[in-house]
C-alpha atoms as a PDB file:
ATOM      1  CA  UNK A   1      70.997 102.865 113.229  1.00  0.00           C
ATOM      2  CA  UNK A   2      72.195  99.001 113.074  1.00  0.00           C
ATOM      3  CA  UNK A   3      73.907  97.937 110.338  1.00  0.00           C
ATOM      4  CA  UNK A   4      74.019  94.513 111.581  1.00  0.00           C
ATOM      5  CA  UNK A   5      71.433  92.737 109.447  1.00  0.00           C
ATOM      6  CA  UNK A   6      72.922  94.318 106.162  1.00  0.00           C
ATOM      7  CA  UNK A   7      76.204  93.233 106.854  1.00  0.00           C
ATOM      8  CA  UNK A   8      75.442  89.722 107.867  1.00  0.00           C
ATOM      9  CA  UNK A   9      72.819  89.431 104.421  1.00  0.00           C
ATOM     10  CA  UNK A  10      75.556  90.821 102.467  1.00  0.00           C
ATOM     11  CA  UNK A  11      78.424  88.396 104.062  1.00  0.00           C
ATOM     12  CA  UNK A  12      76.494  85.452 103.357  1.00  0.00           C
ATOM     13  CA  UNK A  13      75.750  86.480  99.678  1.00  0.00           C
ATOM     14  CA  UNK A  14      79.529  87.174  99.528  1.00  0.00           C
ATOM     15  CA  UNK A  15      80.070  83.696 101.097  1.00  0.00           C
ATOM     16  CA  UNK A  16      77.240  82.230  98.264  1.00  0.00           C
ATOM     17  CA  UNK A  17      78.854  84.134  95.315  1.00  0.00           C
ATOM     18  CA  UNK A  18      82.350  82.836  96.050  1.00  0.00           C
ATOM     19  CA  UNK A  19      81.484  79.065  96.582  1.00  0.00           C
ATOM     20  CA  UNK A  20      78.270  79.032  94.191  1.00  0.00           C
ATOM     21  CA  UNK A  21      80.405  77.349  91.491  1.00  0.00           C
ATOM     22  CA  UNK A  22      80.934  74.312  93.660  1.00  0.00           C
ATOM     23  CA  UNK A  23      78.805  71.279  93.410  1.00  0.00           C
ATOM     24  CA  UNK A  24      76.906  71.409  96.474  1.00  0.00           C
ATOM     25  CA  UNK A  25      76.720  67.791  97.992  1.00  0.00           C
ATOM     26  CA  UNK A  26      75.609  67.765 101.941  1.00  0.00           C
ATOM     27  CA  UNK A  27      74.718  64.614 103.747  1.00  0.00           C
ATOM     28  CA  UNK A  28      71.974  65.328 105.675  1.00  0.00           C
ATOM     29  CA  UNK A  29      71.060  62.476 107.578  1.00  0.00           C
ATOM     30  CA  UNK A  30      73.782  59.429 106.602  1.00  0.00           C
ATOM     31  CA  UNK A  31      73.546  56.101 104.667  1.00  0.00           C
ATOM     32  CA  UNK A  32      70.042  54.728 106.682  1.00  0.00           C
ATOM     33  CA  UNK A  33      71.451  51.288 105.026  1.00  0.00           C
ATOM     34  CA  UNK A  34      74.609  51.948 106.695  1.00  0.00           C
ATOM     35  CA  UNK A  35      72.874  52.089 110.335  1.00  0.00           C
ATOM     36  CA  UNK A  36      72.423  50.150 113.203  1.00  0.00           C
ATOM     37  CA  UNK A  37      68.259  50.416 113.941  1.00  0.00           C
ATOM     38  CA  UNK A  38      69.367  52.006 117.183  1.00  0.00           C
ATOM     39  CA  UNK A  39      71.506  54.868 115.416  1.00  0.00           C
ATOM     40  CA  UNK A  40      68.634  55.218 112.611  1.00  0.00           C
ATOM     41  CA  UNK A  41      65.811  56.116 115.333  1.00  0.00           C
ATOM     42  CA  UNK A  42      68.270  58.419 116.454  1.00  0.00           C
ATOM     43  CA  UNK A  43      69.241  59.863 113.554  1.00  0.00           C
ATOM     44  CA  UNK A  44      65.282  60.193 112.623  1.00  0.00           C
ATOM     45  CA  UNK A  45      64.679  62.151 115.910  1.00  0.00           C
ATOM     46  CA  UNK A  46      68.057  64.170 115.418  1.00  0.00           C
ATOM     47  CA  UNK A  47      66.029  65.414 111.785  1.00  0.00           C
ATOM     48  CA  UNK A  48      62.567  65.736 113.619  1.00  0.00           C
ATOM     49  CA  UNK A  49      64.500  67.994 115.825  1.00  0.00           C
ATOM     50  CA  UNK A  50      66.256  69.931 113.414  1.00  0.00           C
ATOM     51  CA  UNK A  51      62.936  69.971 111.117  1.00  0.00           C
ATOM     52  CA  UNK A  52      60.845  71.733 113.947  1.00  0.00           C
ATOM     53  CA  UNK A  53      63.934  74.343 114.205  1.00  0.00           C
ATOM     54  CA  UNK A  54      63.428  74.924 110.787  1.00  0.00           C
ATOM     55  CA  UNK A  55      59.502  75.257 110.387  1.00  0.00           C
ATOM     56  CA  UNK A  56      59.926  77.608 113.901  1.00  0.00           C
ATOM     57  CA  UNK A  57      62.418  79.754 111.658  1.00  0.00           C
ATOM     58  CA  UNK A  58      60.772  80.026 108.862  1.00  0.00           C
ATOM     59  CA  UNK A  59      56.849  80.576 110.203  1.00  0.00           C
ATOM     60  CA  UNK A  60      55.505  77.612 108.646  1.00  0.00           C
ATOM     61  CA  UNK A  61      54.369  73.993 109.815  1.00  0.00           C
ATOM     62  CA  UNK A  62      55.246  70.734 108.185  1.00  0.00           C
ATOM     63  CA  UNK A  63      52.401  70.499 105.375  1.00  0.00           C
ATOM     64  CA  UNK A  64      54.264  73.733 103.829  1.00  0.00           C
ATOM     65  CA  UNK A  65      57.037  71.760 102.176  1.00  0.00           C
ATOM     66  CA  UNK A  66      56.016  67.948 103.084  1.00  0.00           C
ATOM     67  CA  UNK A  67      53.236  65.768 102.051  1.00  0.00           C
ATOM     68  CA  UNK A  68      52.262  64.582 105.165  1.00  0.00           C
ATOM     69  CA  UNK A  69      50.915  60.905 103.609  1.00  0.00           C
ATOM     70  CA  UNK A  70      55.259  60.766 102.851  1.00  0.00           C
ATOM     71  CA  UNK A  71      57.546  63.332 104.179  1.00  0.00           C
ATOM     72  CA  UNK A  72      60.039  61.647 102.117  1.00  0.00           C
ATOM     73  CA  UNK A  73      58.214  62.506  99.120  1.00  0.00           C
ATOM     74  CA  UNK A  74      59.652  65.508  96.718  1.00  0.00           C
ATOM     75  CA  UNK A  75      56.959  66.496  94.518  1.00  0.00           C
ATOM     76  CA  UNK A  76      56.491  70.242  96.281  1.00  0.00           C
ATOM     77  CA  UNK A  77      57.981  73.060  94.758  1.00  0.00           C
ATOM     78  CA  UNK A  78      59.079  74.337  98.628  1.00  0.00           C
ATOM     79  CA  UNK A  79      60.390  70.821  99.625  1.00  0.00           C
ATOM     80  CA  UNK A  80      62.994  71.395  96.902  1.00  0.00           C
ATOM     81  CA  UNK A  81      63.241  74.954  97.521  1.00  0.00           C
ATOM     82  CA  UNK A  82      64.016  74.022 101.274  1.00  0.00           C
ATOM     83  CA  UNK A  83      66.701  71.032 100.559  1.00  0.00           C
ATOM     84  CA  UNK A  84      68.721  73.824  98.203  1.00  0.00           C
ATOM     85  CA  UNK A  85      68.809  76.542 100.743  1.00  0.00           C
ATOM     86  CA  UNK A  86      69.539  73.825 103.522  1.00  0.00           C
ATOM     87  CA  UNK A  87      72.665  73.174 101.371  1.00  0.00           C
ATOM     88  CA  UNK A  88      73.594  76.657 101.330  1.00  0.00           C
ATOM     89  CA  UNK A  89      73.221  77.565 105.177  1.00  0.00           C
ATOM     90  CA  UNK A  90      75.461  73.919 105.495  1.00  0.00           C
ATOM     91  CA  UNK A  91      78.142  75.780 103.087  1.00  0.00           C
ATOM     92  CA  UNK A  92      78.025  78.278 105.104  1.00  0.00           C
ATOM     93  CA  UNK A  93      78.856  76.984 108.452  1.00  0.00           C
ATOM     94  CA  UNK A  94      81.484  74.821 106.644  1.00  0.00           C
ATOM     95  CA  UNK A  95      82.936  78.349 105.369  1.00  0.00           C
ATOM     96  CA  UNK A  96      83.283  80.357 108.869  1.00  0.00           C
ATOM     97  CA  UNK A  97      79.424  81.293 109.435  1.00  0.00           C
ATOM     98  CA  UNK A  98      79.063  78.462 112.022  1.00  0.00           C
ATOM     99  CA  UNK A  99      79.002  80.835 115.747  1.00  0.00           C
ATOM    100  CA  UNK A 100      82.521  80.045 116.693  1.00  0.00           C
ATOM    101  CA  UNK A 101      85.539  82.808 117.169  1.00  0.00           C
ATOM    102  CA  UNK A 102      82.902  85.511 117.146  1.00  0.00           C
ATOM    103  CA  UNK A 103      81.453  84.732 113.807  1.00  0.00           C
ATOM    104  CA  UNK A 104      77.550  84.486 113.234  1.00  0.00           C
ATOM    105  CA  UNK A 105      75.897  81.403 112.305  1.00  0.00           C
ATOM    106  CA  UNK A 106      74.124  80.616 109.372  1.00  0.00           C
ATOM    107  CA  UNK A 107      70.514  79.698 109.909  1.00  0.00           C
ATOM    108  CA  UNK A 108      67.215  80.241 108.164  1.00  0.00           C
ATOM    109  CA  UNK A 109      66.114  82.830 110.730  1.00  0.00           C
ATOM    110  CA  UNK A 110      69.482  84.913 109.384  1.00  0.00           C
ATOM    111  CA  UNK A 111      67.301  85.484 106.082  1.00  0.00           C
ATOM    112  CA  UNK A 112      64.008  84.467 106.528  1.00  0.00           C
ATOM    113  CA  UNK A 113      62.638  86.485 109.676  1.00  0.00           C
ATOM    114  CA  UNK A 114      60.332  84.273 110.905  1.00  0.00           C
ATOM    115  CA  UNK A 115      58.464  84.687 107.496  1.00  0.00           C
ATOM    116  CA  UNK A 116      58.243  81.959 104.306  1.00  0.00           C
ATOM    117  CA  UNK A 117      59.066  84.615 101.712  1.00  0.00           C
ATOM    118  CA  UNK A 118      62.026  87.181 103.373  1.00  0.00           C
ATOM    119  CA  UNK A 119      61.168  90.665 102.514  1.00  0.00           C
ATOM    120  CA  UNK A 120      64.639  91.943 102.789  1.00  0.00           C
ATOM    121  CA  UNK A 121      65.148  94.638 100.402  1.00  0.00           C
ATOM    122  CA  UNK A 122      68.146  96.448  99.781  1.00  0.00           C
ATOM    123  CA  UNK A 123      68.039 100.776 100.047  1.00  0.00           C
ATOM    124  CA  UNK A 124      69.706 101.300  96.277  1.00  0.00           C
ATOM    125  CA  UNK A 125      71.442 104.888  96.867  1.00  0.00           C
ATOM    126  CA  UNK A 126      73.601 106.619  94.083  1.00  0.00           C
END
């Protein structure tokens, strides 16, 4: 029996727990106003990128959390959702989960399975 997946869900919970009382500010993509137009395409594709990674992850396509008329636009419920818990995978990684020295790295995939909603429940024994 593997007790890989309940260590790693209860390490990053651990991780959460300890840090949760920190602000959480990540900068996901830079100051666009800051950029050179060459370094802003760049930076668009590096999110495109990261965004496909993401939907792949998590079993979904685009439409799930975006509008597609605005992607930029934050009126869905899972858009929000999705910005929070891609703050908390970034804490994460900044706190040891990032794949280096052995360590596993934090991704969606690490909860999510593949599916929206993770189904990950805990055996309660006494």
């Amino acid at each position: 029996m593997s007790y890989k997946k309940p260590v790693i869900m209860i390490l990053a919970l651990a991780l959460l727990s300890i840090f949760a009382y920190q602000k959480l500010n990540v900068d996901f993509g830079g100051r666009a106003e800051a950029q050179s137009p060459q370094k802003l395409i760049k930076s668009e594709e590096k999110v495109r990128k990261e965004m496909i990674v993401i939907s792949r992850q998590l079993g979904v396509s685009c439409t799930e959390c975006h509008n597609v008329q605005n992607f930029k636009n934050e009126d869905k419920k899972n858009f929000k959702i999705g910005r929070e818990h891609m703050k908390i995978t970034e804490m994460l990684k900044a706190n040891g989960m990032n794949g280096q020295n052995g360590s596993p790295e934090a991704t969606c995939f690490m909860c999510h399975m593949g599916k929206l909603r993770p189904d990950y429940k805990e055996n309660v024994t006494e």
